[in-house]
C-alpha atoms as a PDB file:
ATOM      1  CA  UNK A   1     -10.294  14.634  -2.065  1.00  0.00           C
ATOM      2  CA  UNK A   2      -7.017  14.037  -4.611  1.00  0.00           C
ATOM      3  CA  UNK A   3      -5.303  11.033  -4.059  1.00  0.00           C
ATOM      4  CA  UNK A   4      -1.466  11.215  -2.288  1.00  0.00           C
ATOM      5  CA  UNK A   5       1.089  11.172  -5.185  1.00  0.00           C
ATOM      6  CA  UNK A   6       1.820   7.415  -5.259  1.00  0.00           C
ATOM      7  CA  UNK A   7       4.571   7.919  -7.905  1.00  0.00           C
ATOM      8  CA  UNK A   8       7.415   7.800  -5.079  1.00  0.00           C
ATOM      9  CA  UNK A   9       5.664   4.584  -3.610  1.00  0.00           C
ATOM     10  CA  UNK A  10       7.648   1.583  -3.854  1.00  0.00           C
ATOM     11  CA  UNK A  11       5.957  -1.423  -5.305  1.00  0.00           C
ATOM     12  CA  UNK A  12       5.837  -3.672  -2.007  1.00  0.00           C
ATOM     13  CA  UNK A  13       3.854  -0.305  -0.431  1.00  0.00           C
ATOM     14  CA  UNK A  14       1.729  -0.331  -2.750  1.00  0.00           C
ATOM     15  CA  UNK A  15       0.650  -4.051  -3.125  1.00  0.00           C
ATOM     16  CA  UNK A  16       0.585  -3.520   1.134  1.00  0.00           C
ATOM     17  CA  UNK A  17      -2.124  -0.933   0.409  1.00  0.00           C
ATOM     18  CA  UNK A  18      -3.898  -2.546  -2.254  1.00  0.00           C
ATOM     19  CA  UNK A  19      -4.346  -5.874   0.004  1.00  0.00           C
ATOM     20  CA  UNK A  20      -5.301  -3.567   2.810  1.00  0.00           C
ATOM     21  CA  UNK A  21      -8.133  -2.035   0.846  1.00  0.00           C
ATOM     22  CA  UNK A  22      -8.652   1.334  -0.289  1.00  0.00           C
ATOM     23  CA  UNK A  23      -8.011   3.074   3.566  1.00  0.00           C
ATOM     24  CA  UNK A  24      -5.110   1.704   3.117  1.00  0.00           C
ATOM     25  CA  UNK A  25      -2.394   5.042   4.054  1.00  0.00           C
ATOM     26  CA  UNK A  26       0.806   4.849   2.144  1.00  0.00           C
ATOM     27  CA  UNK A  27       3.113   8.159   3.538  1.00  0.00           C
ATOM     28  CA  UNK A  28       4.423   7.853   7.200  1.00  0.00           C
ATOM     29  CA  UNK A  29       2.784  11.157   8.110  1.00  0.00           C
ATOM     30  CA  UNK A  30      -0.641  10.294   9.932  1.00  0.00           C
ATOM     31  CA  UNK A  31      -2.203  13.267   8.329  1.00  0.00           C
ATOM     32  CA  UNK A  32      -2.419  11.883   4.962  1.00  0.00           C
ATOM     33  CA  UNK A  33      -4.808  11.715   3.018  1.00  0.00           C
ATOM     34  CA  UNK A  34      -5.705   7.299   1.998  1.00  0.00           C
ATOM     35  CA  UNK A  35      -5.189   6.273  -1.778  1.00  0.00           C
ATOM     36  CA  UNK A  36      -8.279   5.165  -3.538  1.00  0.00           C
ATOM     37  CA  UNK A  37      -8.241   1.317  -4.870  1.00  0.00           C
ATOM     38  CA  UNK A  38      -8.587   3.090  -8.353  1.00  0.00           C
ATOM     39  CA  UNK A  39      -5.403   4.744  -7.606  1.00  0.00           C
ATOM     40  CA  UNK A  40      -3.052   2.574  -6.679  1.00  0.00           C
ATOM     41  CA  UNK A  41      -4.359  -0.003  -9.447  1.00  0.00           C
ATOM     42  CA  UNK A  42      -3.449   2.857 -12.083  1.00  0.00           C
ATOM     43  CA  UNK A  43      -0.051   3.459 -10.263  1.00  0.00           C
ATOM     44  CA  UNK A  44       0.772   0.004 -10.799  1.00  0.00           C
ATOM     45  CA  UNK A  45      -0.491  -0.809 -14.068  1.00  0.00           C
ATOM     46  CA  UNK A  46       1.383   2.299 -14.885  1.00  0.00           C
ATOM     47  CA  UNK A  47       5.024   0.495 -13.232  1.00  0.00           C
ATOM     48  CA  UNK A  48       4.630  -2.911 -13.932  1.00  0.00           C
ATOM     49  CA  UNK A  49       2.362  -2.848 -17.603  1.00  0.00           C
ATOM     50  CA  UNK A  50       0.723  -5.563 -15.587  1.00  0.00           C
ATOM     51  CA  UNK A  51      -3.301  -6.038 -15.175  1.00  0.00           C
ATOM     52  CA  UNK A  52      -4.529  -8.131 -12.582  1.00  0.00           C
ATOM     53  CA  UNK A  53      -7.559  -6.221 -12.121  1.00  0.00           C
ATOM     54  CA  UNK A  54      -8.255  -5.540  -8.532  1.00  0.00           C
ATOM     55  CA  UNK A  55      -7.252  -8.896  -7.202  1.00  0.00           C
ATOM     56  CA  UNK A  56      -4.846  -7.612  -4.725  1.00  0.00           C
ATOM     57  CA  UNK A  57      -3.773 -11.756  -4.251  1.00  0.00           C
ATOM     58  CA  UNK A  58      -2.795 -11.672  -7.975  1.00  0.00           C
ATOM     59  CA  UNK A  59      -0.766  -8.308  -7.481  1.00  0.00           C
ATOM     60  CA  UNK A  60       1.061  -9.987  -4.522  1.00  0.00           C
ATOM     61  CA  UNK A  61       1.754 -13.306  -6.145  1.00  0.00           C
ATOM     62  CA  UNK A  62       2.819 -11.653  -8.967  1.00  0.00           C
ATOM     63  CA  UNK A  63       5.288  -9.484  -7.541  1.00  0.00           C
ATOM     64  CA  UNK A  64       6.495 -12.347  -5.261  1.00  0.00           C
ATOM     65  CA  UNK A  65       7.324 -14.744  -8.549  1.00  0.00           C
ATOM     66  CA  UNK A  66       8.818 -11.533 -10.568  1.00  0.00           C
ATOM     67  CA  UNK A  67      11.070 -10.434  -7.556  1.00  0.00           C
ATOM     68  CA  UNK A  68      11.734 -13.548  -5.530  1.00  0.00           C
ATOM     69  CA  UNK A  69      13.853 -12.291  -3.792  1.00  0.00           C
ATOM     70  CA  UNK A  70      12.244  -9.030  -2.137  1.00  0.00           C
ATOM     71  CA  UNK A  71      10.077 -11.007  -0.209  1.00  0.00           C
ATOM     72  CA  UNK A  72      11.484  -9.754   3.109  1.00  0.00           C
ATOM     73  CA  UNK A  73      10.936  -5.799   1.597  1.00  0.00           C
ATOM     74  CA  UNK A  74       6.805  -6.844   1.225  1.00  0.00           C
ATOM     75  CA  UNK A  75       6.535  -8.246   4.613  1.00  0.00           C
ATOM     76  CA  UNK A  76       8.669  -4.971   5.817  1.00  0.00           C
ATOM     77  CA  UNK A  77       5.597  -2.720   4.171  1.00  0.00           C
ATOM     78  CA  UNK A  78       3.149  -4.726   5.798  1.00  0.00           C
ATOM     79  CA  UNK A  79       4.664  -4.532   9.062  1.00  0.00           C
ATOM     80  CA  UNK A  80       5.196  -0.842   8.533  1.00  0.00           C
ATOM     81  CA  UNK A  81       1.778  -0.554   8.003  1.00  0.00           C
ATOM     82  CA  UNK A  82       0.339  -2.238  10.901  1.00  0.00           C
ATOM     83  CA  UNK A  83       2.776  -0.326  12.917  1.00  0.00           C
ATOM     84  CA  UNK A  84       0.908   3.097  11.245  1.00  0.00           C
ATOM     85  CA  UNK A  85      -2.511   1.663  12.606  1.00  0.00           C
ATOM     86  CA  UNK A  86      -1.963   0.874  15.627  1.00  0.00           C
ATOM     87  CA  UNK A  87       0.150   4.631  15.997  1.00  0.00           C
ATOM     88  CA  UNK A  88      -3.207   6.230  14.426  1.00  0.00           C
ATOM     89  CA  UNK A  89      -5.237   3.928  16.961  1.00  0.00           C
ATOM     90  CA  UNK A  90      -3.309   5.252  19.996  1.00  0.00           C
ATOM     91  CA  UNK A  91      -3.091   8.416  18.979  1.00  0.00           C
ATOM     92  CA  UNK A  92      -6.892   8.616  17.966  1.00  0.00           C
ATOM     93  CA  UNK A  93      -7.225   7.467  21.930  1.00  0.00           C
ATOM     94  CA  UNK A  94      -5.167  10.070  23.452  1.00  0.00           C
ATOM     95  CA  UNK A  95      -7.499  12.649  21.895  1.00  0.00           C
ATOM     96  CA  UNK A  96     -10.258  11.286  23.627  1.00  0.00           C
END
């Protein structure tokens, strides 16, 4: 299974994801495919020339101290993605 192209990602999704663990989905579609850990740690190595390893606290307090002010855009991918869940949840439950 290829990973989703994370290149169009912004950096707040992707931290989202990371902290979310690798089933973490990053598009808006519901058929997409999840990004691997692997992945998204490459995608943002690649962005930032940052290495934090996989410590997905590390990422996020990094990001927070470089751009103070885009706090409100991380907690806006977080919510996003909770809102994705529980659309995949009720939509896994209709099928039923």
């Amino acid at each position: 299974m290829a990973d989703p192209d994370l290149s169009k990602k912004s950096l707040p999704d992707l931290i989202v994801a990371l902290l979310c663990g690798h089933a973490a989905r990053l598009a808006h579609s519901p058929s997409s495919e999840p990004a691997r850990v692997a992945a998204i740690l490459a995608e943002l190595r690649r962005r930032t020339g940052q290495d934090f390893g996989a410590d997905p606290h590390a990422w996020r307090d990094w990001f927070l101290s470089t751009y103070p002010l885009d706090q409100l855009q991380l907690q806006l991918a977080e919510t996003r993605r909770r809102i994705q869940e529980i659309e995949r949840r009720a939509l896994r439950k209709s099928r039923r």
